[in-house]
C-alpha atoms as a PDB file:
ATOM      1  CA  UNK A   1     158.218 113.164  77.990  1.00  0.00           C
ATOM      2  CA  UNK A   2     157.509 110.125  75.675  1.00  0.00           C
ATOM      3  CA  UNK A   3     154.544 108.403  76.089  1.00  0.00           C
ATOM      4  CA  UNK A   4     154.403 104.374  74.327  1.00  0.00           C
ATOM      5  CA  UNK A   5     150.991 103.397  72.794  1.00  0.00           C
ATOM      6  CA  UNK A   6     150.544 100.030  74.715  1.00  0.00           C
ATOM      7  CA  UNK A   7     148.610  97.698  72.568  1.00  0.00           C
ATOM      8  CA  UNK A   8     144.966  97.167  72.381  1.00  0.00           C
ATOM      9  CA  UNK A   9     143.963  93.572  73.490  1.00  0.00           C
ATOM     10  CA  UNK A  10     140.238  92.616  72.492  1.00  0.00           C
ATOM     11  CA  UNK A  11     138.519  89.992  74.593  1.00  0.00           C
ATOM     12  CA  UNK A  12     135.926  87.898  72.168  1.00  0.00           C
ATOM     13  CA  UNK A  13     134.461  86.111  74.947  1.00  0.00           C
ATOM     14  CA  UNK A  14     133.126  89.388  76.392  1.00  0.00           C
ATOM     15  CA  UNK A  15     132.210  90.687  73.084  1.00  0.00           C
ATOM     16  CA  UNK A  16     130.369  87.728  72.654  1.00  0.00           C
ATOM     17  CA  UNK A  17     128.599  88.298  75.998  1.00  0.00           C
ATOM     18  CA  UNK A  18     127.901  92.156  74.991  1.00  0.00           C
ATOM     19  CA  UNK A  19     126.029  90.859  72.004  1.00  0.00           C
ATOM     20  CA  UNK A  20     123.810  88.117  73.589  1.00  0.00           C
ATOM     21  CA  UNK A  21     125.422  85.183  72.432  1.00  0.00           C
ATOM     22  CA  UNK A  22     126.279  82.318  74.888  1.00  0.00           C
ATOM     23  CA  UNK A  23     130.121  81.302  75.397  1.00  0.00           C
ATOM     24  CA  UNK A  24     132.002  78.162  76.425  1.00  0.00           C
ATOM     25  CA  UNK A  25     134.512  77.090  78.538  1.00  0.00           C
ATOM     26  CA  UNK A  26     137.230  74.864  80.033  1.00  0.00           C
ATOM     27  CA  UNK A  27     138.515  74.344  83.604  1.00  0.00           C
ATOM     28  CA  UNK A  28     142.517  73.339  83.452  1.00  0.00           C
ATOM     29  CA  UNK A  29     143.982  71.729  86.355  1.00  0.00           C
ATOM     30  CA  UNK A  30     146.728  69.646  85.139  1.00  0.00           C
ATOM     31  CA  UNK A  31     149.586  71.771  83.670  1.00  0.00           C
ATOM     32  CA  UNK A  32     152.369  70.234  81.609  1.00  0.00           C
ATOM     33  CA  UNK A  33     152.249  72.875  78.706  1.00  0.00           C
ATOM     34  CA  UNK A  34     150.264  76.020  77.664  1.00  0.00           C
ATOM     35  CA  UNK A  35     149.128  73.342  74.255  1.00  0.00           C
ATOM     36  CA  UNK A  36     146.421  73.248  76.509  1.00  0.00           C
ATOM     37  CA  UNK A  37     145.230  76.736  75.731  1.00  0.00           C
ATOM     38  CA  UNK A  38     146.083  75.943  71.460  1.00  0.00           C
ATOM     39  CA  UNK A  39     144.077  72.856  72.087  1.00  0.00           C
ATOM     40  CA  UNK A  40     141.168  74.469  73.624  1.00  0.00           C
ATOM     41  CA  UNK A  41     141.372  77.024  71.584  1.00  0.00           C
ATOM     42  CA  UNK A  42     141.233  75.211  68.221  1.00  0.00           C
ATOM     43  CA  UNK A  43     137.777  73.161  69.232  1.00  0.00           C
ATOM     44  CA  UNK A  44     136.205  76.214  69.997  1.00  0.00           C
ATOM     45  CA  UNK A  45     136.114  77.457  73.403  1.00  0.00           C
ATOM     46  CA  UNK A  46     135.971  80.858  74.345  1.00  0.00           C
ATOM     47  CA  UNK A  47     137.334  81.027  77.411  1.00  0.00           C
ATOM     48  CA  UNK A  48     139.171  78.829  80.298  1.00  0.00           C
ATOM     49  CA  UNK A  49     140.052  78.587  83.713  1.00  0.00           C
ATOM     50  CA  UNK A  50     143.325  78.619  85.025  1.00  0.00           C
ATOM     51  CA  UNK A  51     143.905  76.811  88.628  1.00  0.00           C
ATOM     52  CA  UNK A  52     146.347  78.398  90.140  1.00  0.00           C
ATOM     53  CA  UNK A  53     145.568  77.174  93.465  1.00  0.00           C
ATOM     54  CA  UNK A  54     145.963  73.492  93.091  1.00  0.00           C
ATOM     55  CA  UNK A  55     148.386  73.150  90.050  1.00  0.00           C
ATOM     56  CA  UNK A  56     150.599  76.190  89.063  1.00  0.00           C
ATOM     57  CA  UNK A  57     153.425  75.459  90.199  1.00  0.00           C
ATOM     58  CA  UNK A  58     155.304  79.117  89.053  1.00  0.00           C
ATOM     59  CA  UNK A  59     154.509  82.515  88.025  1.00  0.00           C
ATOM     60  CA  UNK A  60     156.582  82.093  84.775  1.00  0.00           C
ATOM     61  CA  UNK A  61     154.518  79.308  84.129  1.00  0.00           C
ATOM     62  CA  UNK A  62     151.396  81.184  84.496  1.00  0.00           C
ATOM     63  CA  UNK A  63     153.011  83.793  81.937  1.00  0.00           C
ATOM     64  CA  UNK A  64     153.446  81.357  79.380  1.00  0.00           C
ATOM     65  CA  UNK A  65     150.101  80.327  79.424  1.00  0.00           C
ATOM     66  CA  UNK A  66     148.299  83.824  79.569  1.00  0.00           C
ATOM     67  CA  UNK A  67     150.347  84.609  76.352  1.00  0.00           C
ATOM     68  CA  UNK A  68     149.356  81.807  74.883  1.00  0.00           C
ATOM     69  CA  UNK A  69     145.595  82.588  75.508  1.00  0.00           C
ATOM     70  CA  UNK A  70     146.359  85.987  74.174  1.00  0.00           C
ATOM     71  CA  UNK A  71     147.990  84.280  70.541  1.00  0.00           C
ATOM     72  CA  UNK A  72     145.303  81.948  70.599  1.00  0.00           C
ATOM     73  CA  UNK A  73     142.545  84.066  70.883  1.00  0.00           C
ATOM     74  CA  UNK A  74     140.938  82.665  74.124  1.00  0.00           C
ATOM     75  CA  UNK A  75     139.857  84.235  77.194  1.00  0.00           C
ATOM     76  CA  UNK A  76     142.017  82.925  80.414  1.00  0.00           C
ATOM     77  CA  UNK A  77     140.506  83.172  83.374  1.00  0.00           C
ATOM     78  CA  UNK A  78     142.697  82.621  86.611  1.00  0.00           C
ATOM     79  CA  UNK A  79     141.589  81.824  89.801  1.00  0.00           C
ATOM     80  CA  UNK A  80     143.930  83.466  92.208  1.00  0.00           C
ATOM     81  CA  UNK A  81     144.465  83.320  96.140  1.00  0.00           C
END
């Protein structure tokens, strides 16, 4: 039986939160491209929210920008029913 080591993703945001500091964040509700996520990303936020109720229009899209959050170094958070 072979068992893969799946990698270990850090989240900053909640290491952040562990250590006192304060975080920031972005709500997204327009989608035409996970930039978005680069862009937030690159001015400094820590974290943002992903609309999946009013905008998302598929779950491939959704995948493309959760591993964009994950290259960028930014903590998605998806709202979900």
């Amino acid at each position: 039986m072979s068992t893969t080591k799946q990698p270990h993703i850090t989240n900053p945001s909640k290491n952040k939160l562990k250590g006192g500091d304060s975080i920031t964040g972005i709500a997204v509700f327009e989608f035409f491209g996970p930039s978005i996520i680069k862009i937030a990303a690159s001015v400094g936020f820590d974290f943002i929210i992903i609309d999946t109720e009013h905008g998302m229009p598929n779950n491939d899209n959704l995948k493309n920008f959760l591993m964009s959050a994950r290259d960028n170094r930014i903590a998605p958070v998806v709202t979900v029913i």
